[in-house]
N, C-alpha and C. Protein backbone atom coordinates (compact mmCIF):
# COMPACT_ATOMS: atom_id res chain seq x y z
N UNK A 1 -25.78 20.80 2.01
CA UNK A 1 -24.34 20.70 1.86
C UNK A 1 -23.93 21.33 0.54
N UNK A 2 -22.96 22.19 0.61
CA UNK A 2 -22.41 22.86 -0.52
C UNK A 2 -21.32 21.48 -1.53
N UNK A 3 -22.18 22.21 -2.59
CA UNK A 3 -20.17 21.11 -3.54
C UNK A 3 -19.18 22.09 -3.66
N UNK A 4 -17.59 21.64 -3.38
CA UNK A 4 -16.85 22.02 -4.23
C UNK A 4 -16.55 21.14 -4.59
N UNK A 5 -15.75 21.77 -5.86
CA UNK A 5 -15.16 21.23 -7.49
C UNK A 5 -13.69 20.29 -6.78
N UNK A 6 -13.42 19.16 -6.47
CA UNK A 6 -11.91 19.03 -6.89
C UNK A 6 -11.38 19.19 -7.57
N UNK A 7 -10.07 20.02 -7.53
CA UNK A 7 -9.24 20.57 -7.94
C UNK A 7 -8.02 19.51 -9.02
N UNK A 8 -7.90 19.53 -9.86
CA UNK A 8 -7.50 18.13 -11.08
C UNK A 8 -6.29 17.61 -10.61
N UNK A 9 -5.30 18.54 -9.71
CA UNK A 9 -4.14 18.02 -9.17
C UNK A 9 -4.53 16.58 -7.83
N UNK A 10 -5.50 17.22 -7.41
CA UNK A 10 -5.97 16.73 -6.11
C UNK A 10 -6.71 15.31 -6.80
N UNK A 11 -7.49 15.21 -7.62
CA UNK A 11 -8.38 14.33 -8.51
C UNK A 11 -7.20 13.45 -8.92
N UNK A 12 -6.33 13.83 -9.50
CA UNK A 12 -4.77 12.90 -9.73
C UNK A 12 -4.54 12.30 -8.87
N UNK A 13 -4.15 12.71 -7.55
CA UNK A 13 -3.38 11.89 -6.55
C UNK A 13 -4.39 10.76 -5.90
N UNK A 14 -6.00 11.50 -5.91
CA UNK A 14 -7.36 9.97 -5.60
C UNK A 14 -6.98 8.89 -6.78
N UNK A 15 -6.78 9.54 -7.64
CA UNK A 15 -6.72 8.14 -9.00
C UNK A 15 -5.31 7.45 -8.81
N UNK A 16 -4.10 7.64 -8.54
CA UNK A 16 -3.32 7.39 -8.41
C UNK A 16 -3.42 6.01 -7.14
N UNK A 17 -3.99 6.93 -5.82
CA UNK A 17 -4.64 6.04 -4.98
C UNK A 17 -5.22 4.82 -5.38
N UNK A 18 -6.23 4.94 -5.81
CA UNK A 18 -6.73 3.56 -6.08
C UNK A 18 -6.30 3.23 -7.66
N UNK A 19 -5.52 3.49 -8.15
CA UNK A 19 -4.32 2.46 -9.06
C UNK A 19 -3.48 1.72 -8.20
N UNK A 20 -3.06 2.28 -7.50
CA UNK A 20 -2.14 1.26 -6.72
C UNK A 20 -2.89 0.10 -5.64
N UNK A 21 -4.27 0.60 -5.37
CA UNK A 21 -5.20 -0.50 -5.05
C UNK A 21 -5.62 -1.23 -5.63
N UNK A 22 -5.48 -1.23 -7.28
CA UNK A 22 -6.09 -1.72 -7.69
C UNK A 22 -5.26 -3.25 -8.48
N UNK A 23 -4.41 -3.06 -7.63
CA UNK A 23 -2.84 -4.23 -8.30
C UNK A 23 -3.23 -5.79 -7.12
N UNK A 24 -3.45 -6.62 -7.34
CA UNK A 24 -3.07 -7.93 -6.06
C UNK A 24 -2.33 -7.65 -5.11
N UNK A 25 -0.82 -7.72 -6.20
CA UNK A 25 0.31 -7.82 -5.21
C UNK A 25 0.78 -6.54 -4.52
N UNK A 26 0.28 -5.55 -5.14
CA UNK A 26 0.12 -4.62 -4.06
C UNK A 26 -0.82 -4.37 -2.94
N UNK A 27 -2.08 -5.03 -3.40
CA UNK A 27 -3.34 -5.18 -2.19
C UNK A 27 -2.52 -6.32 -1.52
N UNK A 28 -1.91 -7.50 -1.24
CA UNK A 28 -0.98 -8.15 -0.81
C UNK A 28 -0.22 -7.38 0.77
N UNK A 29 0.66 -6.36 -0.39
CA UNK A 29 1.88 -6.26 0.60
C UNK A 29 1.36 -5.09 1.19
N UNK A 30 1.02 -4.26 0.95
CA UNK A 30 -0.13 -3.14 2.25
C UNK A 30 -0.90 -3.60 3.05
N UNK A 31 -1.43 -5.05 2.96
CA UNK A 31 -2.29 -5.92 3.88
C UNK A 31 -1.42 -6.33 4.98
N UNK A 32 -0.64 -7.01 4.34
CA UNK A 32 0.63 -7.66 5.26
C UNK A 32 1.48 -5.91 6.18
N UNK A 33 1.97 -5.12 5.55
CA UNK A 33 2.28 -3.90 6.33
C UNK A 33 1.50 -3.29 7.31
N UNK A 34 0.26 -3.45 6.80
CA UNK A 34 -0.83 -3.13 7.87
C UNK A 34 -0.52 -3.50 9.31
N UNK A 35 -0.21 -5.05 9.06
CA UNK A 35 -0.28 -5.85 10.53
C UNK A 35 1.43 -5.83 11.06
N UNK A 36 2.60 -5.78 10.11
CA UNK A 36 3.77 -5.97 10.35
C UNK A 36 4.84 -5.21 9.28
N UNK A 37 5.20 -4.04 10.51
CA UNK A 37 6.84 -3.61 9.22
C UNK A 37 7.58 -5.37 8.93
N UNK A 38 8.36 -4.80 7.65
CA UNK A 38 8.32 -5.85 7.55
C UNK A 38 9.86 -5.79 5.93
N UNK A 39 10.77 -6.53 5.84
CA UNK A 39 11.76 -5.94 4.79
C UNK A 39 11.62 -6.84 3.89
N UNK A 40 12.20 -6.42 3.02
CA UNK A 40 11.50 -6.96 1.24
C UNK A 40 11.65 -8.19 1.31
N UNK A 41 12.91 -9.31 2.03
CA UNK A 41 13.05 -10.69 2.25
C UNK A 41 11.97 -11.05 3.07
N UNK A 42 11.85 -10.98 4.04
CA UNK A 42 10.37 -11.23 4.62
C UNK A 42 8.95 -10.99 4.27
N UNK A 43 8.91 -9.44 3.22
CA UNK A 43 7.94 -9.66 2.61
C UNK A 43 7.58 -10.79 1.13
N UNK A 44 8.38 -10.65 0.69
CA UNK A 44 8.98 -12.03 -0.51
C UNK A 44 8.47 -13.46 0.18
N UNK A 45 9.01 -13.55 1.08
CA UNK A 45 8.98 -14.61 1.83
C UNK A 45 7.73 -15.06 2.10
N UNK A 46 6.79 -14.36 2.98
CA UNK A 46 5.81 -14.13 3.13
C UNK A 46 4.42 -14.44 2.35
N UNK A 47 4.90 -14.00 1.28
CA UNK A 47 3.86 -13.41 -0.08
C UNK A 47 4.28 -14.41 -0.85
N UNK A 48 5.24 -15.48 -0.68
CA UNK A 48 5.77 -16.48 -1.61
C UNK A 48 5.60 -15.60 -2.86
N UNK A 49 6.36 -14.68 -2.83
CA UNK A 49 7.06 -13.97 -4.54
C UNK A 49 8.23 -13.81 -4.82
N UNK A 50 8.80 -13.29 -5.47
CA UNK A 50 10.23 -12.64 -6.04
C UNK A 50 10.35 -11.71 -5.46
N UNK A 51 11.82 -11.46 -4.66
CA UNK A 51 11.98 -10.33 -4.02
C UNK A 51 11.84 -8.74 -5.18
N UNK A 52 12.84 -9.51 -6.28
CA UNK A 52 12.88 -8.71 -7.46
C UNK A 52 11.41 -7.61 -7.82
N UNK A 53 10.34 -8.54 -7.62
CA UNK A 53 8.81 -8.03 -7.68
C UNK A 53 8.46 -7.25 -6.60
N UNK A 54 8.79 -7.91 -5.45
CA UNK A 54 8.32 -6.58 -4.09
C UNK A 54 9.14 -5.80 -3.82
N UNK A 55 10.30 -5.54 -4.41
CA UNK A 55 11.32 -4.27 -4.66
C UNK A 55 10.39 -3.60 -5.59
N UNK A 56 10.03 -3.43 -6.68
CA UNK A 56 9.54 -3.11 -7.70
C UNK A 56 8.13 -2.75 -7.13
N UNK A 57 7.00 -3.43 -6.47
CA UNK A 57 5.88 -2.56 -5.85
C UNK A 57 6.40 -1.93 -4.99
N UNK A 58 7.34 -2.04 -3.98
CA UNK A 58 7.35 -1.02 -2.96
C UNK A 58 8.10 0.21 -3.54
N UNK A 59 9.01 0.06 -4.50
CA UNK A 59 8.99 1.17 -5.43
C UNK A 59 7.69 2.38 -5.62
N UNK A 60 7.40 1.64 -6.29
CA UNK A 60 5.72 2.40 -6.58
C UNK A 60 4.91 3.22 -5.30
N UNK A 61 4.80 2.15 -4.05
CA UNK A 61 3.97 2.56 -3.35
C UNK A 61 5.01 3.59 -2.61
N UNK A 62 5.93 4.01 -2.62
CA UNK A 62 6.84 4.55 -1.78
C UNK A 62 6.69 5.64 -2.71
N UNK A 63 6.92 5.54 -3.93
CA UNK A 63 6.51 7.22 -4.54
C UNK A 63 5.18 8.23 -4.93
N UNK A 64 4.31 6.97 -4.40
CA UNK A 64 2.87 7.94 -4.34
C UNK A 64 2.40 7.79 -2.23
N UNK A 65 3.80 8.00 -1.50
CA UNK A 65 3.39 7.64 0.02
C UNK A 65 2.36 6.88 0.56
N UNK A 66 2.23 5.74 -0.13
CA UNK A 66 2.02 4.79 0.88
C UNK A 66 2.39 4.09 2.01
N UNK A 67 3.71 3.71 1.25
CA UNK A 67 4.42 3.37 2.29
C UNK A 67 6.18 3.91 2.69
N UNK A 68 6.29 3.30 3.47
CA UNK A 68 7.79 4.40 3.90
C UNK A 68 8.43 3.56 4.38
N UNK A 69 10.23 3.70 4.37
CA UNK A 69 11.42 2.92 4.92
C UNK A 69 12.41 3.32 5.92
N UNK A 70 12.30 2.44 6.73
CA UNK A 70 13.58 3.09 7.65
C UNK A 70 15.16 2.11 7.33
N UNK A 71 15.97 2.38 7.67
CA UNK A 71 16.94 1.49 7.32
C UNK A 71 17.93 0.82 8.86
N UNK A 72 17.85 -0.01 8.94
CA UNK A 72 18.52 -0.83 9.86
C UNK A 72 19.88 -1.73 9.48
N UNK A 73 20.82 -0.88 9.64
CA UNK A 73 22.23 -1.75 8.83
C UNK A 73 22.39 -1.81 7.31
N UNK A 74 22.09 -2.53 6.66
CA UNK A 74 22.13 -3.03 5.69
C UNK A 74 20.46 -3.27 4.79
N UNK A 75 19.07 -3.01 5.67
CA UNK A 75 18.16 -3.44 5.42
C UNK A 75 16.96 -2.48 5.74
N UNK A 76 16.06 -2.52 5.34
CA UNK A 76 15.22 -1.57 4.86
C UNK A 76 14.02 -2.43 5.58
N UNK A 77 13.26 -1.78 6.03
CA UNK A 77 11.90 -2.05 6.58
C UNK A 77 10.94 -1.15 6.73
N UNK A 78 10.04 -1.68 6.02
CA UNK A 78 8.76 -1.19 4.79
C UNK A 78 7.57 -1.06 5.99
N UNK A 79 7.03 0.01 6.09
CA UNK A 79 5.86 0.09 7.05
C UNK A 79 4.43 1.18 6.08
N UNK A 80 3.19 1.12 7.02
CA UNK A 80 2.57 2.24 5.96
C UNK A 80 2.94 3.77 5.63
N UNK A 81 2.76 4.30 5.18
CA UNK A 81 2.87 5.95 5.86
C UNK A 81 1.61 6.79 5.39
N UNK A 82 0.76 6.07 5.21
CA UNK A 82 -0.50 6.69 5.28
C UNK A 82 -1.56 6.29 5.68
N UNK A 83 -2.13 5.95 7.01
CA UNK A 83 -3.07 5.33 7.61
C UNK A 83 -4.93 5.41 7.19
N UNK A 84 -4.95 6.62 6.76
CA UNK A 84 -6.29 6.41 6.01
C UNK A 84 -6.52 5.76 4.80
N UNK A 85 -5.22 5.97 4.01
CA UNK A 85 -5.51 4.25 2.70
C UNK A 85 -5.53 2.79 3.61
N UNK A 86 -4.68 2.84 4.65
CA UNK A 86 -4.66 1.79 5.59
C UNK A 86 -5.98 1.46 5.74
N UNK A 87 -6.79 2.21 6.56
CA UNK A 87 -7.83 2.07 6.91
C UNK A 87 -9.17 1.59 5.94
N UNK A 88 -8.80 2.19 4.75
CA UNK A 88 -9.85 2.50 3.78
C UNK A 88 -9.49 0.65 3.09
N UNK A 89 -8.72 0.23 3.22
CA UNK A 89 -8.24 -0.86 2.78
C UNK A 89 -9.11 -1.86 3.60
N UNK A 90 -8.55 -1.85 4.87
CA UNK A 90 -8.65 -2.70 5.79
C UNK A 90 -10.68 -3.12 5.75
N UNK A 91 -10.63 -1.41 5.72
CA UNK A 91 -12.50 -1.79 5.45
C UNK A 91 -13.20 -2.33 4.58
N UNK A 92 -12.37 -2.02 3.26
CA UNK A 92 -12.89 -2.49 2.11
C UNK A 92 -12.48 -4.52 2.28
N UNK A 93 -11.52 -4.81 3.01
CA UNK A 93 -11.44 -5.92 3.16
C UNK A 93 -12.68 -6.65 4.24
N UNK A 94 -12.84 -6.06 4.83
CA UNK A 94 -13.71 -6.69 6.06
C UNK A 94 -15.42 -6.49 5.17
N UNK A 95 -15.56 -5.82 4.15
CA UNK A 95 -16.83 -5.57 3.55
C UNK A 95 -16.97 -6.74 2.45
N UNK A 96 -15.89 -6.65 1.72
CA UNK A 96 -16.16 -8.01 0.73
C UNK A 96 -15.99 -9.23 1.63
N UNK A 97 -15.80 -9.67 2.98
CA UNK A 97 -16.01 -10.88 3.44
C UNK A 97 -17.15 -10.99 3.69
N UNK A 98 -17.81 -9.70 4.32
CA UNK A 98 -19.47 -9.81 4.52
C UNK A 98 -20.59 -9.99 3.25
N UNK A 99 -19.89 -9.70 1.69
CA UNK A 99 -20.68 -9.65 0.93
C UNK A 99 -20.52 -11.07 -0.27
N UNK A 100 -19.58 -12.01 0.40
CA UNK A 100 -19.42 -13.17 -0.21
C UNK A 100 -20.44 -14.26 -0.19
């Protein structure tokens, strides 16, 4: 197998990746999106937090595309928009239950 070099732009956006994995309440509310769109009162709700706070991660994860919004009236509902962090998540969850 040949190497190539990643490219430092590309090396940014992996690190970026797992910064935002690397938060609770963001491993939290991508867990919960995984299984259910879902709008910041229900995720609040949910997550027993401050809406104020899951405005503020989904901020974040919405500007490095994690996740994405559609709007319904008045209200916003938060789903993934990138299924291989999805995935890469979901596995890394099902691996630390096996290694407890």
């Amino acid at each position: 197998m040949d190497y190539h070099p990643i490219d430092d732009q590309l090396i940014d956006t992996v690190s970026q990746t797992f910064k935002a994995l690397s938060d609770p309440t963001r491993l939290k509310i991508l867990h919960l999106l995984f299984h259910k769109e879902c709008s910041v009162n229900e995720i609040a709700e949910r997550l027993e937090m401050h809406q104020s706070t899951i405005s503020h991660q989904l901020k974040y994860l919405k500007q490095i595309r994690l996740v994405k919004n559609r709007r319904e009236k008045t209200t916003y509902y938060y789903s993934p928009d990138d299924y291989h962090v999805m995935n890469l998540l979901e596995q890394t969850i099902e691996h630390s239950k096996h290694t407890r």
